[in-house]
C-alpha atoms as a PDB file:
ATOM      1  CA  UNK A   1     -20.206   0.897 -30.717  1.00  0.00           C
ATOM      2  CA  UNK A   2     -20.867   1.389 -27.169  1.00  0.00           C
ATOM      3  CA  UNK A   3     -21.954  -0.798 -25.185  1.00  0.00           C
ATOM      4  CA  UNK A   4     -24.082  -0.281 -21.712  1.00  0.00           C
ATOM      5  CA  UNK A   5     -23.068  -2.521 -18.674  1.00  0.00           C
ATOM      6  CA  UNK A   6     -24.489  -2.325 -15.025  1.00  0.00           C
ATOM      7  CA  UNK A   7     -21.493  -2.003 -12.317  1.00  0.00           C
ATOM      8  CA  UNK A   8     -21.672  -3.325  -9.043  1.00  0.00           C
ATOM      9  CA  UNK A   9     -23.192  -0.620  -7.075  1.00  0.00           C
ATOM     10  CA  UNK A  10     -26.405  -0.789  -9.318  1.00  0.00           C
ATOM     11  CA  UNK A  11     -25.071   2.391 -11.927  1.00  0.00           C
ATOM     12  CA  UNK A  12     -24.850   1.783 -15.156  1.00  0.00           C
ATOM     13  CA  UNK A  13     -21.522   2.616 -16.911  1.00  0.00           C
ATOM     14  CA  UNK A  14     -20.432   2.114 -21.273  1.00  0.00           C
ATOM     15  CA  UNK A  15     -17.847  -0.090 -22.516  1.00  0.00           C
ATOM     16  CA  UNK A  16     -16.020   0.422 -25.488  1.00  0.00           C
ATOM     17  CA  UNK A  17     -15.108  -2.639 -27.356  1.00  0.00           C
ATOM     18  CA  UNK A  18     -12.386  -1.002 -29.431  1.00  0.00           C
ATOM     19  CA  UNK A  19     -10.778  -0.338 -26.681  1.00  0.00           C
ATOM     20  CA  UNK A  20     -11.662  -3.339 -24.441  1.00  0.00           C
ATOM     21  CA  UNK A  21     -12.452  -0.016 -21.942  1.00  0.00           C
ATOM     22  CA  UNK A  22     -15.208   0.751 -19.417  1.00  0.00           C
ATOM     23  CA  UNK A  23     -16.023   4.807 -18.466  1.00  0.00           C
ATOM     24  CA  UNK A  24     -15.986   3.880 -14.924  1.00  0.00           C
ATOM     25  CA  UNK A  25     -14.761   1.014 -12.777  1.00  0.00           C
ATOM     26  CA  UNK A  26     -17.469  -2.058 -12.929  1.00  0.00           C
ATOM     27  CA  UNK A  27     -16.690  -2.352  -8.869  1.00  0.00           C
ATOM     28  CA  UNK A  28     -19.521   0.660  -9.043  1.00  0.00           C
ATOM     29  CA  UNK A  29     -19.524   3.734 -11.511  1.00  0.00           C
ATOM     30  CA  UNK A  30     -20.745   6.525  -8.964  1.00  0.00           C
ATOM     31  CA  UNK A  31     -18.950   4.729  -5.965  1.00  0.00           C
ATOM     32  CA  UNK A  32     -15.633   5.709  -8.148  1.00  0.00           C
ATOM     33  CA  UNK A  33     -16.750   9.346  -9.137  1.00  0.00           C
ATOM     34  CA  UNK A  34     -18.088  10.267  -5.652  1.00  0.00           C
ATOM     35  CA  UNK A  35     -15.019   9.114  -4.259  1.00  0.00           C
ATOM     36  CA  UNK A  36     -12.325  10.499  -6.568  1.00  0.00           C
ATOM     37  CA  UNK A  37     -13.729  13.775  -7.964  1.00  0.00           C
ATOM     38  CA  UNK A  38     -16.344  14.789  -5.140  1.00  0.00           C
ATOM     39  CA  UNK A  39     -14.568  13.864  -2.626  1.00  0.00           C
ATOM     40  CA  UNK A  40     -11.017  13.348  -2.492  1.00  0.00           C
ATOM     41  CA  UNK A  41     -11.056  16.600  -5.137  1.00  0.00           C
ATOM     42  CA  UNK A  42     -14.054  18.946  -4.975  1.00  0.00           C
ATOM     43  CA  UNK A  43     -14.719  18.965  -1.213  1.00  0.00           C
ATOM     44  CA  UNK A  44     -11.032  19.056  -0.487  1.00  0.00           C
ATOM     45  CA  UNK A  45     -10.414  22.594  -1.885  1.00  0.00           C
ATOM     46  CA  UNK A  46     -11.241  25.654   0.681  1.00  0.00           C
ATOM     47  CA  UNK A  47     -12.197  27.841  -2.559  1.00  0.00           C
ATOM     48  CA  UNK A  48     -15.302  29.322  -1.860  1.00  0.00           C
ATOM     49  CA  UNK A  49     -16.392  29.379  -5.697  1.00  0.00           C
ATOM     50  CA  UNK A  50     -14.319  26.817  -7.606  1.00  0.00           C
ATOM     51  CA  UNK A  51     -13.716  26.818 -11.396  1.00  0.00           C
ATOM     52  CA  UNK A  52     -13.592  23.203 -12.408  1.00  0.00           C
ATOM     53  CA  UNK A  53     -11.585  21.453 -15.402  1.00  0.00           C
ATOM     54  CA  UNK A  54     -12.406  17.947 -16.323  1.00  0.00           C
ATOM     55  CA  UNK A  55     -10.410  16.104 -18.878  1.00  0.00           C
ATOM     56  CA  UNK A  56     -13.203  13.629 -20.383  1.00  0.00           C
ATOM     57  CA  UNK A  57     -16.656  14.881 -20.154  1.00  0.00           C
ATOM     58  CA  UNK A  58     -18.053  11.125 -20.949  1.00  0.00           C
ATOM     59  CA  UNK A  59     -21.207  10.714 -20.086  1.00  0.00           C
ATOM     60  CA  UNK A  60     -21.385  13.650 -17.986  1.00  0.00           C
ATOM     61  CA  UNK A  61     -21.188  11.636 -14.121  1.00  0.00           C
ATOM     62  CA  UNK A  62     -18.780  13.933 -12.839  1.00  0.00           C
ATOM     63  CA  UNK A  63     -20.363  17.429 -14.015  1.00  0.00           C
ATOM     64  CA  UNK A  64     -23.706  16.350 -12.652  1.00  0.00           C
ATOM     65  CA  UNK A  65     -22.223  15.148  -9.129  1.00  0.00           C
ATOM     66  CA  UNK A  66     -20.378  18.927  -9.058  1.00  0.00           C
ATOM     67  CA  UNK A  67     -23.646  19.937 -10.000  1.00  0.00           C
ATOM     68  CA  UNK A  68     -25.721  18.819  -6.826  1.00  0.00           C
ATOM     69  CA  UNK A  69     -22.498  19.380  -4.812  1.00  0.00           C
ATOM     70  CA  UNK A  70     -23.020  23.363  -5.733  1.00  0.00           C
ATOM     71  CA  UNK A  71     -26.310  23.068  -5.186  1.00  0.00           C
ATOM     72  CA  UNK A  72     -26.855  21.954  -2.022  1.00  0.00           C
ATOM     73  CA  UNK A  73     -23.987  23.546   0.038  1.00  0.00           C
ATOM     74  CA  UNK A  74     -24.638  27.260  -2.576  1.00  0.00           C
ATOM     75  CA  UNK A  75     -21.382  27.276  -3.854  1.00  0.00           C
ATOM     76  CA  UNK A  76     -21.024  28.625  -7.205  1.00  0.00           C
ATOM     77  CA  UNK A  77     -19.073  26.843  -9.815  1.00  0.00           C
ATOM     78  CA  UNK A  78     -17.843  26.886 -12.984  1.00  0.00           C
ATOM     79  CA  UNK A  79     -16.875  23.652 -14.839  1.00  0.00           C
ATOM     80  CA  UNK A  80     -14.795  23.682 -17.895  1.00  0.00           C
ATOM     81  CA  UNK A  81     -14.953  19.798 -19.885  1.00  0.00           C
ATOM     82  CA  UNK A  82     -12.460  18.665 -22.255  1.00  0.00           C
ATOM     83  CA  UNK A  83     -14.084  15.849 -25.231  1.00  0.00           C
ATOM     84  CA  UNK A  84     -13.339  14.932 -28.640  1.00  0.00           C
ATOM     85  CA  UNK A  85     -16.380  12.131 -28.487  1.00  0.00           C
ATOM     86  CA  UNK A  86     -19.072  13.332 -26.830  1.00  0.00           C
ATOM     87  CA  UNK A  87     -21.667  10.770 -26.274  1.00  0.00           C
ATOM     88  CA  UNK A  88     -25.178  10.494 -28.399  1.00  0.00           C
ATOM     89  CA  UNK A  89     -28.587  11.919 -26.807  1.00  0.00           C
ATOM     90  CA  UNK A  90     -30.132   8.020 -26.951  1.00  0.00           C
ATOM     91  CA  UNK A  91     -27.681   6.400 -24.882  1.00  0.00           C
ATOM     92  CA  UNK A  92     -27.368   9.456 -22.266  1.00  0.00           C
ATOM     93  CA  UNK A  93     -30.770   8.275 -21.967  1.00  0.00           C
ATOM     94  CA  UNK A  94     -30.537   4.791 -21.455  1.00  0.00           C
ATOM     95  CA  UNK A  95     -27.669   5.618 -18.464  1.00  0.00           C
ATOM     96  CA  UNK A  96     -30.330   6.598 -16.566  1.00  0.00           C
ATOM     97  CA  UNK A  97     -28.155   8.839 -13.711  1.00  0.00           C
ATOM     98  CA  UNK A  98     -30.158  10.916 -12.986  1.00  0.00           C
ATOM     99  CA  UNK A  99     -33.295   8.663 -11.867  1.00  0.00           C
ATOM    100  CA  UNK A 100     -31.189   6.777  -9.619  1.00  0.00           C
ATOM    101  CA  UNK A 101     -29.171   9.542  -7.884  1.00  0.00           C
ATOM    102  CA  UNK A 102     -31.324  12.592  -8.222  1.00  0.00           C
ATOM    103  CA  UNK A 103     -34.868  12.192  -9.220  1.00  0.00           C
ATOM    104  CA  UNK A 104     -35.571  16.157  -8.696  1.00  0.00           C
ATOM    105  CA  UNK A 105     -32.730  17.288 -10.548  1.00  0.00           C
ATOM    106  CA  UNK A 106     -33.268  14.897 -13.502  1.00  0.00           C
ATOM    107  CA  UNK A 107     -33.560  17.583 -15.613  1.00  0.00           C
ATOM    108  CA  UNK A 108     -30.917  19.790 -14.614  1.00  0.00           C
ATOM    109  CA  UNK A 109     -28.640  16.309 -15.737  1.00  0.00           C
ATOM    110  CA  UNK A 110     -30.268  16.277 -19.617  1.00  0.00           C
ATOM    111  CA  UNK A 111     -29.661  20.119 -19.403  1.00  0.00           C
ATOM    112  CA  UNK A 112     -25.904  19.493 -19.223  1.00  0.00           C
ATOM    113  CA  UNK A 113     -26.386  17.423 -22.220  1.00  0.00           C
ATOM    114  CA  UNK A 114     -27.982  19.741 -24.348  1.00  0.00           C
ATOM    115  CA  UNK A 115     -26.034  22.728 -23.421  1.00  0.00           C
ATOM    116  CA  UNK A 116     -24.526  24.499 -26.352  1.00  0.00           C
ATOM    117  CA  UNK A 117     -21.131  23.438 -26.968  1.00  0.00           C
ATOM    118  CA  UNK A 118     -18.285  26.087 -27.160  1.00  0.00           C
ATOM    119  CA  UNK A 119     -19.896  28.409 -24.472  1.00  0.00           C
ATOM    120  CA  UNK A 120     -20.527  29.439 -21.524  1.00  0.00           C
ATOM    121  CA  UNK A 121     -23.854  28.198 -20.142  1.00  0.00           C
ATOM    122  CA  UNK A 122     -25.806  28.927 -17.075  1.00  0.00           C
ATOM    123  CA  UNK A 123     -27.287  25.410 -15.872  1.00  0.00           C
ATOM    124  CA  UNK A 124     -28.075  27.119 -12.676  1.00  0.00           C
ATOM    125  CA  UNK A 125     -27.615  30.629 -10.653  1.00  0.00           C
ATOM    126  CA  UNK A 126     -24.626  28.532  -8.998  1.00  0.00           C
ATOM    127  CA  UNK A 127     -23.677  26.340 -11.873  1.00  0.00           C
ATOM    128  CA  UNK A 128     -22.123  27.242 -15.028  1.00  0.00           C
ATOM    129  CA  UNK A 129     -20.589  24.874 -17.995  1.00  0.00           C
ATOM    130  CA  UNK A 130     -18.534  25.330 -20.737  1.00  0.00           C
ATOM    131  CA  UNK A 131     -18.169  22.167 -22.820  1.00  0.00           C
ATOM    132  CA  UNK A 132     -15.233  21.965 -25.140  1.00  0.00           C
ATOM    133  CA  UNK A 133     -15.197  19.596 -28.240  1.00  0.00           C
ATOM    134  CA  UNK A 134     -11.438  18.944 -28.887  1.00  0.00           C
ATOM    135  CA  UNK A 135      -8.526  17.130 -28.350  1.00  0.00           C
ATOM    136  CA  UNK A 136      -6.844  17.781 -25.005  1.00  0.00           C
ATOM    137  CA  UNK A 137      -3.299  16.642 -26.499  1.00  0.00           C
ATOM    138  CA  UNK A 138      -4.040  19.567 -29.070  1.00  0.00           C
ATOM    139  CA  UNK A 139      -5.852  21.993 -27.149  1.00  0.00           C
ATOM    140  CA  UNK A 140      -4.259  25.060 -25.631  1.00  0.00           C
ATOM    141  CA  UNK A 141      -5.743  25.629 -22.055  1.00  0.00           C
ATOM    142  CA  UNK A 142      -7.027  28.786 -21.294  1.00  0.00           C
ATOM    143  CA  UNK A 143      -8.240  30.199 -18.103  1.00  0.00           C
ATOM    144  CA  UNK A 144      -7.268  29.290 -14.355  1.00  0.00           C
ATOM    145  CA  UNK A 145      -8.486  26.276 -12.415  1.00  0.00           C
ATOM    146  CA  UNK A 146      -8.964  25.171  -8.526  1.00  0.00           C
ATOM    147  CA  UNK A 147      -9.858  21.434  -9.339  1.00  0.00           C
ATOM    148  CA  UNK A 148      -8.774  19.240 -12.262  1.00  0.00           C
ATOM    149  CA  UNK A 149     -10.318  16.241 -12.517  1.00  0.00           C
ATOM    150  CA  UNK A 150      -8.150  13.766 -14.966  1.00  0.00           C
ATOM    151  CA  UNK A 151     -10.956  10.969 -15.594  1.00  0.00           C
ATOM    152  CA  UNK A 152      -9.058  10.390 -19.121  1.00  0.00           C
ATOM    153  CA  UNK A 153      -9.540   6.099 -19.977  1.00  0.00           C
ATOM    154  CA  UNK A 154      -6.198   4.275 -18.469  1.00  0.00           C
ATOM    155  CA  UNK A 155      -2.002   5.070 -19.972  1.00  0.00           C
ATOM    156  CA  UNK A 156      -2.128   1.506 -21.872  1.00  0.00           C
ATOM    157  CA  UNK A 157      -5.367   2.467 -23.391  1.00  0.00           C
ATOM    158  CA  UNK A 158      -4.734   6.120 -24.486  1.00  0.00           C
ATOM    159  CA  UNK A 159      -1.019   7.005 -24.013  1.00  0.00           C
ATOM    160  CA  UNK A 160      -0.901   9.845 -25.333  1.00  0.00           C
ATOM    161  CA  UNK A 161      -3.077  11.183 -22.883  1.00  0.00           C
ATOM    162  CA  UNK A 162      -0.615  10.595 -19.684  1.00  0.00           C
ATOM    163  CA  UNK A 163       3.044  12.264 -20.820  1.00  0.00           C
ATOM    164  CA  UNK A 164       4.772  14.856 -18.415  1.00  0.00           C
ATOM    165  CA  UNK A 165       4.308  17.522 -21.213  1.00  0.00           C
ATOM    166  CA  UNK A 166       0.425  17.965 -20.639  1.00  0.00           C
ATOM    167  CA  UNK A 167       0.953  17.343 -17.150  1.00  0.00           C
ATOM    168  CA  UNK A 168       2.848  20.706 -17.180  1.00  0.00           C
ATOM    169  CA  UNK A 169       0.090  22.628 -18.686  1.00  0.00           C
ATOM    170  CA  UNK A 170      -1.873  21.374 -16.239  1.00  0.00           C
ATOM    171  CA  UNK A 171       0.268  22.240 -13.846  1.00  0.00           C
ATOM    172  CA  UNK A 172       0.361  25.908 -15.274  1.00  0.00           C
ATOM    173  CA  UNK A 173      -3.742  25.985 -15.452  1.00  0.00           C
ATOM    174  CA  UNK A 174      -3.793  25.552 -11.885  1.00  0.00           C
ATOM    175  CA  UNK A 175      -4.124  28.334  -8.880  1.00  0.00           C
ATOM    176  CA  UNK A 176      -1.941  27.755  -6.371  1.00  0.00           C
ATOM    177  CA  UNK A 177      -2.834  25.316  -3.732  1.00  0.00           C
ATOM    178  CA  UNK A 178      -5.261  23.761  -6.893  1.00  0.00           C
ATOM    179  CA  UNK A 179      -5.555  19.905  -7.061  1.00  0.00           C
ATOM    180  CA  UNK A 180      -5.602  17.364  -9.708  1.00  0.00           C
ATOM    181  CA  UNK A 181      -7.328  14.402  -9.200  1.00  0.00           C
ATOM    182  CA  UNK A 182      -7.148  10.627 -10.806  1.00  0.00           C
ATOM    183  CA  UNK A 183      -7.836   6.865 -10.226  1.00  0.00           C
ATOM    184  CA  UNK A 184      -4.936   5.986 -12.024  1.00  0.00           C
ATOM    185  CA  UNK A 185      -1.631   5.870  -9.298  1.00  0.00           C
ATOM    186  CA  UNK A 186       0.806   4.455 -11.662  1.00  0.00           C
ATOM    187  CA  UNK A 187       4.684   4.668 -10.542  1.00  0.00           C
ATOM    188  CA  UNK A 188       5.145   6.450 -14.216  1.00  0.00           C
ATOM    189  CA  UNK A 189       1.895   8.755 -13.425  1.00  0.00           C
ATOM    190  CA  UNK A 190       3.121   9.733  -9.715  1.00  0.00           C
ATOM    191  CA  UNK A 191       6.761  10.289 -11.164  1.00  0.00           C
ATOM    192  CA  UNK A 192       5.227  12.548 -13.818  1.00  0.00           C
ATOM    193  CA  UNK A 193       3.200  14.512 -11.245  1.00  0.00           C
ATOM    194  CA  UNK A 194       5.854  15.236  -9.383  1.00  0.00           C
ATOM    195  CA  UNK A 195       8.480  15.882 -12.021  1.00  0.00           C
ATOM    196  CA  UNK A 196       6.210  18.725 -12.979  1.00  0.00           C
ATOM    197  CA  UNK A 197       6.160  19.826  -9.431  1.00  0.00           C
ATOM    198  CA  UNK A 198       2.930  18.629  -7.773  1.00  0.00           C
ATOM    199  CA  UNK A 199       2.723  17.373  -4.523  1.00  0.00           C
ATOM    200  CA  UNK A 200       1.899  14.136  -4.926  1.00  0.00           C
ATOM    201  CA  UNK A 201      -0.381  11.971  -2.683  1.00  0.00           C
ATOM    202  CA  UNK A 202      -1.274   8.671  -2.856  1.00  0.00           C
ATOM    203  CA  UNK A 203      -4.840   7.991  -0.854  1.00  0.00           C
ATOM    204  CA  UNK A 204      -7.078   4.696  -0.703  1.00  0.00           C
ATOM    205  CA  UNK A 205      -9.417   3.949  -3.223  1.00  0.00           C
ATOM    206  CA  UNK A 206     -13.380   3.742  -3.745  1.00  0.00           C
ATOM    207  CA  UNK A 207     -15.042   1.435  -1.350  1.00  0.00           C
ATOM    208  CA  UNK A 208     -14.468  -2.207  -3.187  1.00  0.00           C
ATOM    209  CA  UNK A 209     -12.707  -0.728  -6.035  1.00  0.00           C
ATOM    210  CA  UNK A 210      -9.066   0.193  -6.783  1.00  0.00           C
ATOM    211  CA  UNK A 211      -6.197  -0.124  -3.978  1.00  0.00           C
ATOM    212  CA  UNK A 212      -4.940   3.664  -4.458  1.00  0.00           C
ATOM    213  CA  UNK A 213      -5.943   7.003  -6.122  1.00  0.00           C
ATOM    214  CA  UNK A 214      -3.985  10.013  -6.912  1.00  0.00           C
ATOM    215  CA  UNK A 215      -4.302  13.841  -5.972  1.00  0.00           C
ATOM    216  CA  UNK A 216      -1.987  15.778  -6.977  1.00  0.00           C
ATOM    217  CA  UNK A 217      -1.409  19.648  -5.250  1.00  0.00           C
ATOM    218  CA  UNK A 218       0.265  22.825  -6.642  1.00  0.00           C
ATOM    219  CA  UNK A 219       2.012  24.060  -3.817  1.00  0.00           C
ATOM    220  CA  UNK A 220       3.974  26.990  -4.984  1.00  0.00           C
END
C-alpha cells in the first residue's frame, strides 16, 4: 500500500513498501522534477511546440510542471505518459501539489487526473495529454517525440525497465536533436545510452540531492 512521506523541500512524495521505493528523491520531490525534467530537459529543447513522452506518469509531478511551463511562456505541448499503476483519486488528493506550487491552476492538476485514459485530451488550448495504461517493456511506441523524460523507479528496483533494447526504441521515438532525460547516471545506464547512439551527458544534480543526472541527445 502506499505510503505518503514529506521530502525535504516541504513536497510530499509516496513510498512503496514492496519495493522499499520512494516516487521522488526525499532530498525534495519538486526540487528533483524541476531540475531534471523542466529544466535540464524541457527548457533545453529549441522546439517551439514540443511533444512530450514520459515513462511513469506517477502521481502526475512532471505533467503538471510541463503544464505551467506551457502555460506561462504559450508554448503548446503535447505529453504522451506511459503507466501500468496509475495512482487512486484519494491519495492524488492527499499529495496536495497543486496547493503548494500552483494555487490558481489547482484545478488544471486534478484535470490531468481525471482525463480519460487512452486519448487525446485537451487540458488547455496549449496543453494536450494522452495517458497510456500499459506496460512500457510491452508497449510498442508510436508517434515522434522532442523530450523523453525516463522517471521509471531505479535498475535494482525494476530491471527490466533499464536494458539497451528499450533504450533503442527510445532512441527511434525521438526527432533528431530530441533528449532523454533521467536521475539515474549509472556506468551500465550511460553505456546503454550511448551504445544505442545518444550523446550522452553527465550534468550535476538537484540542489542537495543526487551527485549527477543524465541527458541523453539524438544527434543524427
Amino acid at each position: 500500500m502506499l505510503q505518503l512521506e514529506p521530502t525535504a523541500d516541504g513536497s510530499n512524495t509516496l513510498y512503496v513498501p514492496e519495493l522499499q521505493e520512494h516516487y521522488h528523491s526525499i532530498k525534495g520531490a519538486l526540487t528533483e522534477s524541476m531540475h531534471i525534467f523542466i529544466e535540464m530537459g524541457l527548457r533545453h529543447s529549441t522546439v517551439p511546440s514540443p511533444h512530450v513522452l514520459e515513462i511513469g506518469f506517477g502521481t502526475g509531478l512532471n505533467a503538471f510542471l510541463t503544464l505551467l511551463e506551457a502555460e506561462q511562456n504559450k508554448r503548446k505541448t503535447s505529453y504522451t505518459s506511459i503507466e501500468l499503476f496509475p495512482v487512486g483519486e484519494e491519495i492524488i488528493q492527499r499529495l496536495k501539489y497543486p496547493e503548494g506550487i500552483c494555487p490558481e491552476h489547482k484545478d488544471l492538476y486534478y484535470k490531468l487526473h481525471s482525463a480519460e485514459w487512452g486519448t487525446t485530451v485537451p487540458i488547455t488550448s496549449l496543453f494536450t495529454l494522452h495517458k497510456i495504461e500499459a506496460d512500457f517493456t510491452q508497449y510498442p511506441i508510436k508517434g515522434k517525440y522532442d523530450i523523453v523524460y525516463f522517471d521509471a523507479f531505479a535498475p535494482e528496483k525494476q530491471p527490466e525497465m533499464w536494458n539497451e533494447r528499450l533504450f533503442k526504441e527510445l532512441y527511434s521515438a525521438l526527432n533528431i536533436n530530441g533528449i532523454l532525460t533521467t536521475y539515474c547516471a549509472k556506468g551500465t545506464v550511460r553505456r546503454m545510452l550511448k551504445a544505442c547512439g545518444f550523446y550522452v551527458e553527465r550534468l550535476p544534480g538537484p540542489p542537495k540531492g543526487k551527485r549527477e543526472i543524465l541527458r541523453a541527445t539524438k544527434t543524427v
